[in-house]
C-alpha atoms as a PDB file:
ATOM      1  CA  UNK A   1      15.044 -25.499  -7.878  1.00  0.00           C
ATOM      2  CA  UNK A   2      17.696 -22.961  -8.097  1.00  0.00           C
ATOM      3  CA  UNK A   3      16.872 -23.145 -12.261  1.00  0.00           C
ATOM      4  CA  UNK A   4      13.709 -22.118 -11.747  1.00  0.00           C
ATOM      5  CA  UNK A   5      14.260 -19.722  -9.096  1.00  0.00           C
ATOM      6  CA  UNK A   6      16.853 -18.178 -11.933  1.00  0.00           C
ATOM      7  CA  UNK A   7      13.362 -18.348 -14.231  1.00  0.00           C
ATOM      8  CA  UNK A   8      11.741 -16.837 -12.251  1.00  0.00           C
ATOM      9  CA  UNK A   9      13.708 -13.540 -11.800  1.00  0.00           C
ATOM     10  CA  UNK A  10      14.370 -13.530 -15.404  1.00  0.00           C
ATOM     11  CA  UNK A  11      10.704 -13.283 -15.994  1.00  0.00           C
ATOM     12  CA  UNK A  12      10.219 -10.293 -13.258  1.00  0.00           C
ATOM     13  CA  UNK A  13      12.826  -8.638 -15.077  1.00  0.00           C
ATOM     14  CA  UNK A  14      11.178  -8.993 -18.448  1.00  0.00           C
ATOM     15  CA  UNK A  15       7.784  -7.709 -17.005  1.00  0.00           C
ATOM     16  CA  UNK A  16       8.820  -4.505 -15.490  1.00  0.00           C
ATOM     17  CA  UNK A  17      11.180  -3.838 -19.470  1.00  0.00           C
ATOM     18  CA  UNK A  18      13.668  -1.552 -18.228  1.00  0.00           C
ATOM     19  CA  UNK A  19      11.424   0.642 -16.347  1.00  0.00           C
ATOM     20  CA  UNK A  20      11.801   0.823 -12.270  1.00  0.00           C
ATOM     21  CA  UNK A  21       9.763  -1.209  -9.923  1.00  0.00           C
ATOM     22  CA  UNK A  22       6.618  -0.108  -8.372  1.00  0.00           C
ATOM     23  CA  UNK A  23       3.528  -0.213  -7.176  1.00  0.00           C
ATOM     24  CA  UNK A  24       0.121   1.270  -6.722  1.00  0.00           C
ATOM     25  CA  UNK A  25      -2.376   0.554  -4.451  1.00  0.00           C
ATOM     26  CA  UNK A  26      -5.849   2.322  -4.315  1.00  0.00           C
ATOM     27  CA  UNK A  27      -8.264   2.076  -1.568  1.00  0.00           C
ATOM     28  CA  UNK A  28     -11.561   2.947  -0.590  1.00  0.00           C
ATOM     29  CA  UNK A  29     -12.444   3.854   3.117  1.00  0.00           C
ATOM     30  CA  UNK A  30     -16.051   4.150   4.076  1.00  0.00           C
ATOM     31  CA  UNK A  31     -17.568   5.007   7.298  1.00  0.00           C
ATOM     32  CA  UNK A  32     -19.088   7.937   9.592  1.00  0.00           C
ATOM     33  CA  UNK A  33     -17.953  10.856  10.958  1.00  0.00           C
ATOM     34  CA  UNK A  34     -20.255  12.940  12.851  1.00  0.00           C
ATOM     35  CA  UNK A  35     -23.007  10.355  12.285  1.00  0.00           C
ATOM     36  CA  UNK A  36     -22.807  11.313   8.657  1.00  0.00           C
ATOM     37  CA  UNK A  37     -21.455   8.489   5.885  1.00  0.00           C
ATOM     38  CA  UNK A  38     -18.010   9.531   4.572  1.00  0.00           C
ATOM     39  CA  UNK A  39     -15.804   7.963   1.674  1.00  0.00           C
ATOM     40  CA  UNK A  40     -12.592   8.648   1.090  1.00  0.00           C
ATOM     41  CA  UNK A  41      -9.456   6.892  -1.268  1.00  0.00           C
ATOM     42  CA  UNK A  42      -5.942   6.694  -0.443  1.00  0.00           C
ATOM     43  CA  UNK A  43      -3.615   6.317  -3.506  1.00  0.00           C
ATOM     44  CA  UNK A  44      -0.350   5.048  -2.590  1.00  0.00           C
ATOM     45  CA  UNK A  45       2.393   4.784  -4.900  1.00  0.00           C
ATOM     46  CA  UNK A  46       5.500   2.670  -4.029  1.00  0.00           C
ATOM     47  CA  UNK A  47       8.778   1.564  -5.216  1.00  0.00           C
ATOM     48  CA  UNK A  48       8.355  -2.055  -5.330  1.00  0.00           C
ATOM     49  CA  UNK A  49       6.075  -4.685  -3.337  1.00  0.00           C
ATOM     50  CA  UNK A  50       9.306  -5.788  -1.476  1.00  0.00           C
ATOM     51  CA  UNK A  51       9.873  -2.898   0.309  1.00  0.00           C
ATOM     52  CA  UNK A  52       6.455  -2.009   0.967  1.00  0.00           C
ATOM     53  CA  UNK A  53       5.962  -5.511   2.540  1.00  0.00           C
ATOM     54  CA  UNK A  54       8.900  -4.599   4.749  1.00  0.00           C
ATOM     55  CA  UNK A  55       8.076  -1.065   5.543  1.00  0.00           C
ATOM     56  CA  UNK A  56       4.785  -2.584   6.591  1.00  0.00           C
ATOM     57  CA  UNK A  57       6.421  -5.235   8.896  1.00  0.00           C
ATOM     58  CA  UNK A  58       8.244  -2.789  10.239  1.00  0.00           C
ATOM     59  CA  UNK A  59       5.387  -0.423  11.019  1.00  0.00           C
ATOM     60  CA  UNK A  60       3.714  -3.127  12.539  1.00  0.00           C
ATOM     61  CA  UNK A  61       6.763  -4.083  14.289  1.00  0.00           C
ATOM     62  CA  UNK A  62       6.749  -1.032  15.670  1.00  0.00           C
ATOM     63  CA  UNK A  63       3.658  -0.788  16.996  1.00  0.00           C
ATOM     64  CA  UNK A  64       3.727  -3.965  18.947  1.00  0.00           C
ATOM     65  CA  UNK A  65       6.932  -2.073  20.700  1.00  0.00           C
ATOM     66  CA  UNK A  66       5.121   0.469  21.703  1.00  0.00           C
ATOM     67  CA  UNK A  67       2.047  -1.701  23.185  1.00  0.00           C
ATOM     68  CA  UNK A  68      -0.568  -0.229  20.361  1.00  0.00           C
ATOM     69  CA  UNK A  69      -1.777  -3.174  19.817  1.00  0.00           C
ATOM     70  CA  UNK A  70      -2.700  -6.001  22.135  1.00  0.00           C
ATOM     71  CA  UNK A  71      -0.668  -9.497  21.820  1.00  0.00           C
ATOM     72  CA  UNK A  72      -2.392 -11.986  19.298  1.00  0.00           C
ATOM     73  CA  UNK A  73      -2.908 -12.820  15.698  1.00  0.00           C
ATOM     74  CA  UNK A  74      -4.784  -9.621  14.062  1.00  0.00           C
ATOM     75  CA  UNK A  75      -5.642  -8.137  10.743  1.00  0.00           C
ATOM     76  CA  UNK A  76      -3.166  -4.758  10.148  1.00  0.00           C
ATOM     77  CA  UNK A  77      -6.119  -3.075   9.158  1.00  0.00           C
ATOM     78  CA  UNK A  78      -8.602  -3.617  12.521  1.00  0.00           C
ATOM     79  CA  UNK A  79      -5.279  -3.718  14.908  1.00  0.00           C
ATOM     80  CA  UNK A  80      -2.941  -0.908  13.830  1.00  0.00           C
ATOM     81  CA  UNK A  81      -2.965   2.509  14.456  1.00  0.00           C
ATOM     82  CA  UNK A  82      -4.151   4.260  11.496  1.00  0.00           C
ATOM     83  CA  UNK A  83      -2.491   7.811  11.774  1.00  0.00           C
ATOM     84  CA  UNK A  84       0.712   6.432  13.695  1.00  0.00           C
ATOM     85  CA  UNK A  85       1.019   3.480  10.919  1.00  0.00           C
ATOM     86  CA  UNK A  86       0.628   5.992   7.662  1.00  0.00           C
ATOM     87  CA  UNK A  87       3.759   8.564   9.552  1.00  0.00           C
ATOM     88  CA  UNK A  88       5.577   5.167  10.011  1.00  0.00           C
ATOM     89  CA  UNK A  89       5.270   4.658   6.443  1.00  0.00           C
ATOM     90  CA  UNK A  90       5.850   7.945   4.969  1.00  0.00           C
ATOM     91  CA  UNK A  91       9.072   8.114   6.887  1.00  0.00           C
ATOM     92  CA  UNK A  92      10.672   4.736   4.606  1.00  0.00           C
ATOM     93  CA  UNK A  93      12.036   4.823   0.901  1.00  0.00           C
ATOM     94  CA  UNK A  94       9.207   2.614   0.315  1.00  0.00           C
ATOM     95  CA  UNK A  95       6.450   5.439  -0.432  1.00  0.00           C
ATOM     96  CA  UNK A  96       6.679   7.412  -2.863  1.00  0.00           C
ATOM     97  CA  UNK A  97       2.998   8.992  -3.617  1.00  0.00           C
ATOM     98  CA  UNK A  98       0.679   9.142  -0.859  1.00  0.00           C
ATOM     99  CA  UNK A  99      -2.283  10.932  -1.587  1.00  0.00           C
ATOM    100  CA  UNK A 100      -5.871  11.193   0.616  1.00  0.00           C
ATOM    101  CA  UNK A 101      -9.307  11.707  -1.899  1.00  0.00           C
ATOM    102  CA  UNK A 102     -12.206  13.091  -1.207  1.00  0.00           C
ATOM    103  CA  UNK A 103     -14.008  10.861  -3.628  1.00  0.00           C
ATOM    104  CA  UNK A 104     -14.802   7.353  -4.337  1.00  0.00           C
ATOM    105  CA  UNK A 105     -12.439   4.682  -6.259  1.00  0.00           C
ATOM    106  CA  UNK A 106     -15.463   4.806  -8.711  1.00  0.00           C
ATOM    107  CA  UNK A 107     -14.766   8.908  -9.501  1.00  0.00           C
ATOM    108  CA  UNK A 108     -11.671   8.053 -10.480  1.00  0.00           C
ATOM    109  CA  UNK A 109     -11.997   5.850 -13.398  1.00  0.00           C
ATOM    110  CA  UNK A 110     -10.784   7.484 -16.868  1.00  0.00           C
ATOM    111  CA  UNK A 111     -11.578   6.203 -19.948  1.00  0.00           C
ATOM    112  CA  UNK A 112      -8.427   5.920 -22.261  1.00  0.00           C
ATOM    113  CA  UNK A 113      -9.412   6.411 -26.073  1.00  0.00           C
ATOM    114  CA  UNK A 114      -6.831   5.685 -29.250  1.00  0.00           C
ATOM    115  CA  UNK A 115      -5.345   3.234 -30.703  1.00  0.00           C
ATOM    116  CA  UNK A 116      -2.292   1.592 -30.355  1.00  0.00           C
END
């Protein structure tokens, strides 16, 4: 087990090939505001899915503290405080890009042309 486990990080390490960890996350929010539909993205750039995970426990964490959220098993994203959760966040190590678009995920898309 403790072979593998070894393996296993060996393998992380080759995938990320020198370069820092990170991630990106990109999300689409529909819905209505003034009776009107509105979408929006969020990009969020991170420095690793570690510490995102545990800025997002923590956030949560936090919010249970403070009685946000009502005791029970719940989905982050119908229980938490939107606003109150994204401040949590920004405050940690753990974002690094947070940015709020006016556009769909779909407007986004580039297409990449050359050769390699």
């Amino acid at each position: 087990r403790a072979d593998a486990a070894q393996r296993l990080r060996q393998a992380s390490l080759l995938d990320l090939s020198g370069q820092a960890r990170f991630v990106t996350l990109l999300v689409q929010l529909d819905g209505h505001r003034d009776d009107r539909p509105i979408t929006r993205s969020v990009l969020l750039g991170g420095t690793g899915n570690a510490a995102l995970t545990g800025a997002m426990a923590a956030a949560s964490a936090l919010s249970v503290l403070e009685g946000e959220i009502p005791p029970g098993c719940h989905h982050a994203a119908q229980a938490l405080p939107p606003a109150a959760t994204l401040e949590r966040l920004q405050r940690t190590s753990a974002i690094s890009v947070l940015e709020l678009l006016d556009v769909p995920i779909d407007h986004l898309r580039r297409a990449e042309e050359g050769s390699l």
